[in-house]
C-alpha atoms as a PDB file:
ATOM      1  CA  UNK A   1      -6.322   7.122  11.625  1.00  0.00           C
ATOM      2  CA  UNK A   2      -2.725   8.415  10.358  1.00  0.00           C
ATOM      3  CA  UNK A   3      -2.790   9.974   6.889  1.00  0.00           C
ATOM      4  CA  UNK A   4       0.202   8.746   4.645  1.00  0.00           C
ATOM      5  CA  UNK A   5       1.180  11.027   2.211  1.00  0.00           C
ATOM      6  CA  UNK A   6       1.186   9.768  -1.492  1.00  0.00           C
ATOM      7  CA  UNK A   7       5.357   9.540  -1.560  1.00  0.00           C
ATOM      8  CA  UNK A   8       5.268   7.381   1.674  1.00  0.00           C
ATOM      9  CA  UNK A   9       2.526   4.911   0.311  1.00  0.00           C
ATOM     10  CA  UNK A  10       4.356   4.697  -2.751  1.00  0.00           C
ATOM     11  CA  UNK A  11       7.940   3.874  -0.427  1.00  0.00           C
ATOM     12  CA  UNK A  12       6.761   1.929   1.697  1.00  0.00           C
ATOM     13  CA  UNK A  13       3.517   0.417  -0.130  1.00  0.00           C
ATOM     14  CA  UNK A  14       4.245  -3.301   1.175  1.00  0.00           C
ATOM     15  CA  UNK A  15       4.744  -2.036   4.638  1.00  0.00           C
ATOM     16  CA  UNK A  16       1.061  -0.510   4.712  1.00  0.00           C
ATOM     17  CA  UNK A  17      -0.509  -3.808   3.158  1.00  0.00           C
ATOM     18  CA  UNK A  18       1.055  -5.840   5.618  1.00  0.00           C
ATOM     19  CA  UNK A  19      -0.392  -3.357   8.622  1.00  0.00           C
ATOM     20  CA  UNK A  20      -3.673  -3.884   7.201  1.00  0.00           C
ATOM     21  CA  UNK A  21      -3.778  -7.277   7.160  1.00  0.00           C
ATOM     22  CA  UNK A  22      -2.273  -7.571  10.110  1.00  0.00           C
ATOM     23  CA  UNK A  23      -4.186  -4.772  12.219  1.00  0.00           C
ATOM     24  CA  UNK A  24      -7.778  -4.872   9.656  1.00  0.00           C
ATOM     25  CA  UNK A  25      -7.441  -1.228   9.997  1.00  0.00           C
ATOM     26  CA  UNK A  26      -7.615   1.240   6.986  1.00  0.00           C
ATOM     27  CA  UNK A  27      -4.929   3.490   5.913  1.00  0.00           C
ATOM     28  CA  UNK A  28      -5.670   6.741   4.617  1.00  0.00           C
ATOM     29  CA  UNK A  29      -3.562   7.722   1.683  1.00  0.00           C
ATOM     30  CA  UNK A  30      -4.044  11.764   1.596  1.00  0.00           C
ATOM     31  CA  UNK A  31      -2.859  14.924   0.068  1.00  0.00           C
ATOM     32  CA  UNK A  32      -1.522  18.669   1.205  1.00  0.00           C
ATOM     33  CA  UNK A  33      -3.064  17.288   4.649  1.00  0.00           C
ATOM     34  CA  UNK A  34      -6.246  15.281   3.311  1.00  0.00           C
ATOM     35  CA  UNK A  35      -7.432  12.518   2.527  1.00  0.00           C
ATOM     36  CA  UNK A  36      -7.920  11.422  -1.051  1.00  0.00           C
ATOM     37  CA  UNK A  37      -7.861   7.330  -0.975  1.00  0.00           C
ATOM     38  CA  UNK A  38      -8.624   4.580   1.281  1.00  0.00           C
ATOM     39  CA  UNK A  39      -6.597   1.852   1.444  1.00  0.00           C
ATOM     40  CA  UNK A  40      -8.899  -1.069   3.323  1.00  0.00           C
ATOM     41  CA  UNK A  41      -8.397  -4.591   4.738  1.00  0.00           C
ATOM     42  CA  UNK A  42      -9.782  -7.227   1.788  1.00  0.00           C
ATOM     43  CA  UNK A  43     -12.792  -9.060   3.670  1.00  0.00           C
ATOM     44  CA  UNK A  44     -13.573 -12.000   1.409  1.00  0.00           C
ATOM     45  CA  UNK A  45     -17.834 -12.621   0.823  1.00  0.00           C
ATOM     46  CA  UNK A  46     -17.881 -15.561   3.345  1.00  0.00           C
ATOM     47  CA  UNK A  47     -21.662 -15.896   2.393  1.00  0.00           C
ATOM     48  CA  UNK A  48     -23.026 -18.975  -0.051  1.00  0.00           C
ATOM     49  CA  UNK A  49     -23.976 -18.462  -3.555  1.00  0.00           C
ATOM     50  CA  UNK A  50     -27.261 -18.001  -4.185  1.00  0.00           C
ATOM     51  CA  UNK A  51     -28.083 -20.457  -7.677  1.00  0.00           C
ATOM     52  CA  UNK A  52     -31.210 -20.342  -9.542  1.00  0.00           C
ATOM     53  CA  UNK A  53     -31.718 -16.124  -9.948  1.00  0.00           C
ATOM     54  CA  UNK A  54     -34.548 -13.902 -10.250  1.00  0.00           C
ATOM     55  CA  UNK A  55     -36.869 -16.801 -12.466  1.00  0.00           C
ATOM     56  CA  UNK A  56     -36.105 -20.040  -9.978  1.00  0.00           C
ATOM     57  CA  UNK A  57     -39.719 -20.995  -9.144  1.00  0.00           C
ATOM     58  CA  UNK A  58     -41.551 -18.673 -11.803  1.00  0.00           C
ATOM     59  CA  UNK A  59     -40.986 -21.031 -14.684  1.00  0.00           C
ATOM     60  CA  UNK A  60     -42.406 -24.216 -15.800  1.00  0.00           C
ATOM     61  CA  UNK A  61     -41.380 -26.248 -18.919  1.00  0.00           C
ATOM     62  CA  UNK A  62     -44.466 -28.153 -20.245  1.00  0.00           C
ATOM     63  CA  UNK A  63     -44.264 -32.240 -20.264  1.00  0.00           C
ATOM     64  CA  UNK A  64     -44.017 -31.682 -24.350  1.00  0.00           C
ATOM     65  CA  UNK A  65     -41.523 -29.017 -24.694  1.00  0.00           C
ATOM     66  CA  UNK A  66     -39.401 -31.319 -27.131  1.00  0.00           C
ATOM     67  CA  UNK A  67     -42.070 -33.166 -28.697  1.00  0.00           C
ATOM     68  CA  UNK A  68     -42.028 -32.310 -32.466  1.00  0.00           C
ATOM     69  CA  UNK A  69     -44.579 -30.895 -34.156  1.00  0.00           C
ATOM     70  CA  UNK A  70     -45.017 -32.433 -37.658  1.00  0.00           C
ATOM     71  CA  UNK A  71     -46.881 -30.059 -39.666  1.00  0.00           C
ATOM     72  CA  UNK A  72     -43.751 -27.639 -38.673  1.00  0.00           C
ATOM     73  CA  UNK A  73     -41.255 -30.448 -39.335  1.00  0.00           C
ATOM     74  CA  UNK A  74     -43.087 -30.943 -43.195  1.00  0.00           C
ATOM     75  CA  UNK A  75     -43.037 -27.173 -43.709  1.00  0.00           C
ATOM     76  CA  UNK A  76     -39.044 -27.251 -42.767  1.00  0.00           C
ATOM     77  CA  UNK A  77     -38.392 -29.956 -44.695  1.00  0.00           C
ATOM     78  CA  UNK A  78     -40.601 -30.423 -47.852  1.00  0.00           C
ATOM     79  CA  UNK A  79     -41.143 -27.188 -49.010  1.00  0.00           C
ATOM     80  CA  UNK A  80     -38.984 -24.793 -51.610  1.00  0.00           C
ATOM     81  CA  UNK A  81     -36.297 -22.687 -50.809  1.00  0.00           C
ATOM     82  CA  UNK A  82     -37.966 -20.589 -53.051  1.00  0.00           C
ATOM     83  CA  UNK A  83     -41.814 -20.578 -53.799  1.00  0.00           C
ATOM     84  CA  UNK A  84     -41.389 -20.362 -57.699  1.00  0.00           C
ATOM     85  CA  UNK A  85     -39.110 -23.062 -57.428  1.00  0.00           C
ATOM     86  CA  UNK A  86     -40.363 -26.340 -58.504  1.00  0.00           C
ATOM     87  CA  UNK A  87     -40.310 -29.486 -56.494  1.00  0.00           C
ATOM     88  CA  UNK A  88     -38.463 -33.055 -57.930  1.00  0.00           C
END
């Protein structure tokens, strides 16, 4: 693998894309002689998503998970804002 110096990359930056996509080689961007970047052929993720994460399978709702409870509905609703206030 050829090392480009930085002031060639920067020149001739399109020519270097297009010889990695062309070629899938890398081009090493370097220097005073080495190499300091990589400049690599994009490879796009070709796999499937994965859906559901780390809890699919670990998790059950229960049958009454919106059923509502009414002594928590009275307390919501028919109580003070504030205790020493009195009720009409």
């Amino acid at each position: 693998m050829h090392i480009k110096t930085i002031s060639e990359a920067m020149a001739n930056l399109s020519y270097l894309i297009k010889m990695v996509q062309e070629t899938n080689e890398p081009v090493s961007i370097g220097k005073a002689g080495k190499p300091i970047a990589v400049l690599p052929a994009y490879k796009q993720d070709e796999s499937s998503r994965r859906l559901g994460g780390s809890w699919e399978g670990k998790v059950k709702v229960s049958d009454d998970f919106d059923d509502i409870d009414k002594d928590i509905t009275d307390s919501f609703y028919n109580t003070a804002i504030f205790p020493d206030q009195k009720k009409n």
